[in-house]
N, C-alpha and C. Protein backbone atom coordinates (compact mmCIF):
# COMPACT_ATOMS: atom_id res chain seq x y z
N UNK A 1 66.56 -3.92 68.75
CA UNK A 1 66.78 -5.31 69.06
C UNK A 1 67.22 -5.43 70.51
N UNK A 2 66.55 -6.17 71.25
CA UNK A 2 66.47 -6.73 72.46
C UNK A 2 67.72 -7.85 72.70
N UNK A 3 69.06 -7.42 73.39
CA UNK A 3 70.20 -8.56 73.46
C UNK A 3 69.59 -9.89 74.43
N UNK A 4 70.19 -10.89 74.45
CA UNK A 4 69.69 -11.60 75.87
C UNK A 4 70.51 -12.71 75.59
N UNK A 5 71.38 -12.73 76.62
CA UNK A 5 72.32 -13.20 77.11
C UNK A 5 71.85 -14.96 76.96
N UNK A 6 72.54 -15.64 76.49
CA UNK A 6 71.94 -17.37 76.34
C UNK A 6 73.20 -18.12 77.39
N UNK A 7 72.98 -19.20 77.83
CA UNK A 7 74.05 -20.28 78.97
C UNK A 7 73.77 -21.48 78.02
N UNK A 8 74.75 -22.29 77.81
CA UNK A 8 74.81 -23.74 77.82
C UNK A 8 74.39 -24.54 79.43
N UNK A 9 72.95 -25.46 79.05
CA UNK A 9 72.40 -26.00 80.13
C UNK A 9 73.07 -27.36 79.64
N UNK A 10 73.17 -28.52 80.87
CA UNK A 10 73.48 -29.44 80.63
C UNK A 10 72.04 -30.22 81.75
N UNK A 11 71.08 -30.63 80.67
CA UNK A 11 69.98 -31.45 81.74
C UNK A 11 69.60 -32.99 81.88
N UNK A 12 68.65 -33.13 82.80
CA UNK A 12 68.80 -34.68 82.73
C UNK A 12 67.13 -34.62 82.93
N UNK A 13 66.68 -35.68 81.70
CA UNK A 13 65.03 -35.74 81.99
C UNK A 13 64.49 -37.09 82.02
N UNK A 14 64.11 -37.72 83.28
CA UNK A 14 63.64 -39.07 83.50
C UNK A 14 63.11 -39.62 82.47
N UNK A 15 62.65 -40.84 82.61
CA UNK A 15 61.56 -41.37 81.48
C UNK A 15 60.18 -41.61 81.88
N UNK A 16 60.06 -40.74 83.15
CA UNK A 16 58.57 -40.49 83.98
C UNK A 16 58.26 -39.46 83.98
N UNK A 17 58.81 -38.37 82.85
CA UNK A 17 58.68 -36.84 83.29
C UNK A 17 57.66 -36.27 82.79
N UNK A 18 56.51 -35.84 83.11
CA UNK A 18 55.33 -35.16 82.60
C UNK A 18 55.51 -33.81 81.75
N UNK A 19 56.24 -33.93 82.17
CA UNK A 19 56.56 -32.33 81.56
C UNK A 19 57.74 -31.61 82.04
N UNK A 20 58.01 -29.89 81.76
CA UNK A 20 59.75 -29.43 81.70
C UNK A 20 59.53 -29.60 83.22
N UNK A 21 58.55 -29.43 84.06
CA UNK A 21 58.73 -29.71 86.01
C UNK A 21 59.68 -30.82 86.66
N UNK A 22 59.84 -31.73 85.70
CA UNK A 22 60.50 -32.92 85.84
C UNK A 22 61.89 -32.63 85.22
N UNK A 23 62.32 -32.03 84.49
CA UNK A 23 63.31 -31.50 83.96
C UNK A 23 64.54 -31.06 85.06
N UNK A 24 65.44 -31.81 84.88
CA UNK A 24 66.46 -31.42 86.16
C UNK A 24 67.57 -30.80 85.52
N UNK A 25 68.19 -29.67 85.97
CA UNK A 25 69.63 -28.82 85.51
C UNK A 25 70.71 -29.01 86.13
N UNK A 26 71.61 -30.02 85.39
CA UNK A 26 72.80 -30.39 85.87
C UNK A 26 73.54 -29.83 86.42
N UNK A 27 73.88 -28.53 84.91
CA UNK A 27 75.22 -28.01 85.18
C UNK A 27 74.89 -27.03 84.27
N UNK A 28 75.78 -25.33 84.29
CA UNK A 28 75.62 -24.77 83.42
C UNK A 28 77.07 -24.25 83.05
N UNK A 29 77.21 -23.55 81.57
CA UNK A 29 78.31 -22.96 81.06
C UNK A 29 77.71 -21.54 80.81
N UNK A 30 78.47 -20.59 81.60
CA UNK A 30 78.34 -19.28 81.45
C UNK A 30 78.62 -18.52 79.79
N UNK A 31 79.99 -19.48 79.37
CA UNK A 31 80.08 -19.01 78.30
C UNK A 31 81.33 -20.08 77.18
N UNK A 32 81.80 -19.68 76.00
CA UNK A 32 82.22 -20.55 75.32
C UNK A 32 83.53 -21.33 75.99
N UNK A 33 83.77 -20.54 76.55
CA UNK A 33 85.17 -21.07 77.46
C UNK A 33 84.66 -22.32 78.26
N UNK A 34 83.91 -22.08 78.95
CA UNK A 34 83.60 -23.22 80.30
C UNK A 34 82.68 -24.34 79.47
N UNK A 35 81.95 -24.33 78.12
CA UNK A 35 81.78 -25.53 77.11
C UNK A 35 82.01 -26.41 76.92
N UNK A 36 83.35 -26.41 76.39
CA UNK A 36 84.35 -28.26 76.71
C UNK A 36 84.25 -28.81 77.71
N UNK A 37 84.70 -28.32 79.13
CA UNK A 37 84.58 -29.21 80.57
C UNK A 37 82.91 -29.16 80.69
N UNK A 38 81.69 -28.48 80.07
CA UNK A 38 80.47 -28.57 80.55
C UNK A 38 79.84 -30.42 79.31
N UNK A 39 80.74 -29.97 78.28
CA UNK A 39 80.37 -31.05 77.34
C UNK A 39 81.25 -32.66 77.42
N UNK A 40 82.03 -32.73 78.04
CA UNK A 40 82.92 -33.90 78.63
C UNK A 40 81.88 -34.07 79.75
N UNK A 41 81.06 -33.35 80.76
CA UNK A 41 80.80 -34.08 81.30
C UNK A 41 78.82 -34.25 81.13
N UNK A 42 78.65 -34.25 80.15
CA UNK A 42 77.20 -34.79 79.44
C UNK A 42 78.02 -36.02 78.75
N UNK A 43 79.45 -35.95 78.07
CA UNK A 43 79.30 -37.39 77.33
C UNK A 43 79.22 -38.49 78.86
N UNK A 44 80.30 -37.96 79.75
CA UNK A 44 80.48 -38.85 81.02
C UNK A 44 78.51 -39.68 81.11
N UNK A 45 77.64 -38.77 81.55
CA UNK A 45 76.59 -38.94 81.70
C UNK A 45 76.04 -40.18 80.68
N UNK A 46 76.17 -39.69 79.66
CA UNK A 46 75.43 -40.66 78.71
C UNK A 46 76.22 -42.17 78.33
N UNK A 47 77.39 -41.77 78.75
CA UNK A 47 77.91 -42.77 77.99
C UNK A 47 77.55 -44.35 78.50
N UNK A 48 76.52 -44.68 79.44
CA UNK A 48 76.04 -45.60 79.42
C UNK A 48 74.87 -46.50 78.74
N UNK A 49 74.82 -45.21 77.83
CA UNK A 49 73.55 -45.77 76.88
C UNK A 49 74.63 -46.05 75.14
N UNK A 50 75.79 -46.34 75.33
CA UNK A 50 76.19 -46.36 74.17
C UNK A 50 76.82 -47.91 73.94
N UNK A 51 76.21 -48.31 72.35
CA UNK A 51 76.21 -49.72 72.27
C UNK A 51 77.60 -50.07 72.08
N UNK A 52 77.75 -51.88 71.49
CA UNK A 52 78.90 -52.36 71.72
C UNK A 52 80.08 -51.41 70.51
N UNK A 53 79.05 -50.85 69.16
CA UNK A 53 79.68 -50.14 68.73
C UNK A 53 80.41 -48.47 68.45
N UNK A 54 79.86 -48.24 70.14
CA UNK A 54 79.87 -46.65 70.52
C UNK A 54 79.34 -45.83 70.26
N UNK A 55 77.92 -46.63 69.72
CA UNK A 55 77.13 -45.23 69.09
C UNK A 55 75.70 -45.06 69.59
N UNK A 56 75.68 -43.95 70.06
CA UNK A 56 74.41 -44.01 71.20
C UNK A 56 73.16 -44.45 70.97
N UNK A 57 72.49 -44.95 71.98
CA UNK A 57 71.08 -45.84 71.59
C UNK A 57 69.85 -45.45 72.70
N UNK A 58 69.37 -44.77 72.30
CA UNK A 58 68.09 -43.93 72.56
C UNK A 58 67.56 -45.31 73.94
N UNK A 59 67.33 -46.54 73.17
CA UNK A 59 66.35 -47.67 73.97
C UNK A 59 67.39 -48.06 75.34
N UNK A 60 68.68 -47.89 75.36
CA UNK A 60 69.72 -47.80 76.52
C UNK A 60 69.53 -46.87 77.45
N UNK A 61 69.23 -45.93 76.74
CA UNK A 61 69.16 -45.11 78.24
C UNK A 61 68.43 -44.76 79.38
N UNK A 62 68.69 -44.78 80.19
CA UNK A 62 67.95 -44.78 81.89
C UNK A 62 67.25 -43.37 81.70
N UNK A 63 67.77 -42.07 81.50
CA UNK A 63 67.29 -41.06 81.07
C UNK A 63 67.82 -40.36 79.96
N UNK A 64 67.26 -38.94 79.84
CA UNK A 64 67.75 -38.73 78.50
C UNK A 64 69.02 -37.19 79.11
N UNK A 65 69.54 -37.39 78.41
CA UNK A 65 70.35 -35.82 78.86
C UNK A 65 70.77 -35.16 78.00
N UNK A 66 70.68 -34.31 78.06
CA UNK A 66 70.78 -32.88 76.76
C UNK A 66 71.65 -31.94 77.06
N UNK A 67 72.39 -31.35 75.79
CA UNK A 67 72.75 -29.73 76.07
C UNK A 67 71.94 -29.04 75.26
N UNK A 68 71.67 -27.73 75.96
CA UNK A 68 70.44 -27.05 75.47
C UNK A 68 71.13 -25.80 75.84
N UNK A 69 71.28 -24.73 75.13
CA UNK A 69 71.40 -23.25 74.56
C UNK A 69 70.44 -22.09 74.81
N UNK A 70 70.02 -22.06 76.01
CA UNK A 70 69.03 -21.06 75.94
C UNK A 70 69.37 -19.59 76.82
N UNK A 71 68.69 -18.83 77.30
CA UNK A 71 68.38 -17.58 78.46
C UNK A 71 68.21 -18.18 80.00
N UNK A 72 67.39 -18.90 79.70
CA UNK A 72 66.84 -19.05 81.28
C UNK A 72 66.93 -20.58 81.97
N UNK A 73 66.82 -21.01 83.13
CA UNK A 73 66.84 -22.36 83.24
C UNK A 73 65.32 -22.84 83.31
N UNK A 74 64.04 -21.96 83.36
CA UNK A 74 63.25 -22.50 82.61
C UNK A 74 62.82 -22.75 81.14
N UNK A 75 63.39 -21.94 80.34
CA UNK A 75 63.32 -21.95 79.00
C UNK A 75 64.20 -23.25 78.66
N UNK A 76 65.37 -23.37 79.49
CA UNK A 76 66.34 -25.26 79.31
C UNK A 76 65.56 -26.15 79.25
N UNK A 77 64.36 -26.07 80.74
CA UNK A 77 63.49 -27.49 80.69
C UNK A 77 62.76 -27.70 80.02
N UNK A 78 61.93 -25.97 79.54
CA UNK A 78 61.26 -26.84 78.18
C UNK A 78 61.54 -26.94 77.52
N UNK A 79 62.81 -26.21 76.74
CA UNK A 79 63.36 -27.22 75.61
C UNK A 79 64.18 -28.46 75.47
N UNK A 80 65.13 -28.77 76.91
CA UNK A 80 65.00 -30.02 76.98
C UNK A 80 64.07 -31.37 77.08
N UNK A 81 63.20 -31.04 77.54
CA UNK A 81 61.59 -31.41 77.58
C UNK A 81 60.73 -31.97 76.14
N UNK A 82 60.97 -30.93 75.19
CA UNK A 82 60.59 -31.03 74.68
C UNK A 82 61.33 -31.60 73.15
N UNK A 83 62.41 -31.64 73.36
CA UNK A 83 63.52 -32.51 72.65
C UNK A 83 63.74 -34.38 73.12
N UNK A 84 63.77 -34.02 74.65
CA UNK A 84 63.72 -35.12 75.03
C UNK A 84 62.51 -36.33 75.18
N UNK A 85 61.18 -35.83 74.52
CA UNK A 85 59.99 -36.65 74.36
C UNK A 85 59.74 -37.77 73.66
N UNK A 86 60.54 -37.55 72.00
CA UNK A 86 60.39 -38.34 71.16
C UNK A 86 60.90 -39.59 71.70
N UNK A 87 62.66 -39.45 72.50
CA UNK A 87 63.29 -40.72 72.50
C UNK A 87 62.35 -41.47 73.62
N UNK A 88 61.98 -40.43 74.76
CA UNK A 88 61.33 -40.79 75.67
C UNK A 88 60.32 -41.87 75.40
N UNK A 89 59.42 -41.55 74.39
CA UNK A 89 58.58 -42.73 74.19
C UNK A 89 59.20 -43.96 73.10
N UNK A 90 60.29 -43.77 72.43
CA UNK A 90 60.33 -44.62 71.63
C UNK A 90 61.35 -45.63 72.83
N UNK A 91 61.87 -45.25 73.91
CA UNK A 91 62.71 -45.92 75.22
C UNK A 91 61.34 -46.59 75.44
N UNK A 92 60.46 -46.09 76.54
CA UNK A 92 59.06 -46.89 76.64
C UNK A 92 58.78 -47.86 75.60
N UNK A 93 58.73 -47.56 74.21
CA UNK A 93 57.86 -48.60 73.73
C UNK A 93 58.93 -49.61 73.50
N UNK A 94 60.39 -49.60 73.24
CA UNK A 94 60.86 -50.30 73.21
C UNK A 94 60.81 -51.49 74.75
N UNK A 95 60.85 -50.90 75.99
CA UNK A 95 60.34 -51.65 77.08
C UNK A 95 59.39 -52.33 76.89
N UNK A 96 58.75 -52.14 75.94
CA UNK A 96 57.26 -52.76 76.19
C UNK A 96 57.51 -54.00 75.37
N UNK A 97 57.96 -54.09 74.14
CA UNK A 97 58.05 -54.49 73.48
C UNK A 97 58.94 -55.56 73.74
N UNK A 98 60.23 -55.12 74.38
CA UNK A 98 61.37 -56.32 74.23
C UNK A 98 61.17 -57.16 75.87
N UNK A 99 60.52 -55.85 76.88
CA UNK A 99 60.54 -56.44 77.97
C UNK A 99 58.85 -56.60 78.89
N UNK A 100 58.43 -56.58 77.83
CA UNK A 100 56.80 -56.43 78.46
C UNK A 100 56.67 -55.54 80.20
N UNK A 101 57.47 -54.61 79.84
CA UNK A 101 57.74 -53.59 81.29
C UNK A 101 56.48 -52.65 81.57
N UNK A 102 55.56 -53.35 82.27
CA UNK A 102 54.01 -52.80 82.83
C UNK A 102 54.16 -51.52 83.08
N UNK A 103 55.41 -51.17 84.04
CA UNK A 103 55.67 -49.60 84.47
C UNK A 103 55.66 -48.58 82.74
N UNK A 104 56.66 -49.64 82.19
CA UNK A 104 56.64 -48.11 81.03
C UNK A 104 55.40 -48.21 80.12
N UNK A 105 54.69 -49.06 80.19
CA UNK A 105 53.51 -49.40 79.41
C UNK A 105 52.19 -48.39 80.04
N UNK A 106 52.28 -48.21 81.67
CA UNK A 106 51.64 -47.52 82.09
C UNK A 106 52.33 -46.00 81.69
N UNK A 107 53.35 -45.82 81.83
CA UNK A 107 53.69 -44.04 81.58
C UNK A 107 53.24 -43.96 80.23
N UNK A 108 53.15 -44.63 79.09
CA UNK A 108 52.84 -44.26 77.76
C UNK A 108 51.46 -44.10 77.95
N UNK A 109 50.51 -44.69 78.36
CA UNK A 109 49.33 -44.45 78.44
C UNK A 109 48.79 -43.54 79.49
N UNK A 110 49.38 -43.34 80.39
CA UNK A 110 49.01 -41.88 81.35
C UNK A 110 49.45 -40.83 81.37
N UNK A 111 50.59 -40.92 80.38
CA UNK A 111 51.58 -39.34 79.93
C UNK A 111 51.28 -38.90 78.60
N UNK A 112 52.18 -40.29 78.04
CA UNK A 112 51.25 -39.61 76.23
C UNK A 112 50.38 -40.48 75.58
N UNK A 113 49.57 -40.91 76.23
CA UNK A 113 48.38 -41.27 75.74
C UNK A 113 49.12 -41.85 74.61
N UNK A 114 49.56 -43.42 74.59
CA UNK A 114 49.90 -44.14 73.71
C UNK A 114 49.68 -45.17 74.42
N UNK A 115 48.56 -46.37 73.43
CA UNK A 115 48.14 -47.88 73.56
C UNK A 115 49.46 -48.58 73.40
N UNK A 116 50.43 -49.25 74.13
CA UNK A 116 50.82 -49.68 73.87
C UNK A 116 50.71 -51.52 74.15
């Protein structure tokens, strides 16, 4: 068995991001110790997407930001990447929907190929 060392990533992924290239790395935790101050400051981050009743809302947020557990800081983006897709489009379609927002109407249809 092959050991390999894993970091707590703390990332931030637009709602224009094509893929993990767009994937930005905040901050990292070497190990369980440096965790808490790496995870206080992802809530800092998000906490502007959280409603009047404090509980976070996917269609609030400007981007998405993750902690992600991996080896490498490319292996972070694509799994932040790839965690962060679903809300990604359901943020878009909610734009589309509540705010007829042309921009996110165009990223659904030139990123993930969704009519919206």
């Amino acid at each position: 068995m092959i050991y390999k060392q894993k970091f707590y990533y703390l990332t931030k992924t637009p709602l224009s991001a094509e893929g993990p290239e767009h994937v930005e790395i905040i901050n990292r935790a070497d190990n369980s110790n440096e965790f808490p101050e790496l995870f206080q400051e992802y809530e800092k981050y998000r906490s502007h997407a959280f409603n009047e009743d404090n509980l976070y809302s996917v269609v609030r947020a400007d981007e998405i930001y993750d902690l992600v557990r991996t080896g490498t800081e490319k292996e972070a983006k694509e799994l932040a990447f790839e965690n962060a897709e679903p809300e990604i489009v359901t943020n878009l379609q909610h734009r589309v929907v509540q705010n007829k927002d042309k921009n996110a109407k165009a990223i659904l249809k030139e990123i993930h190929q969704i009519e919206a």
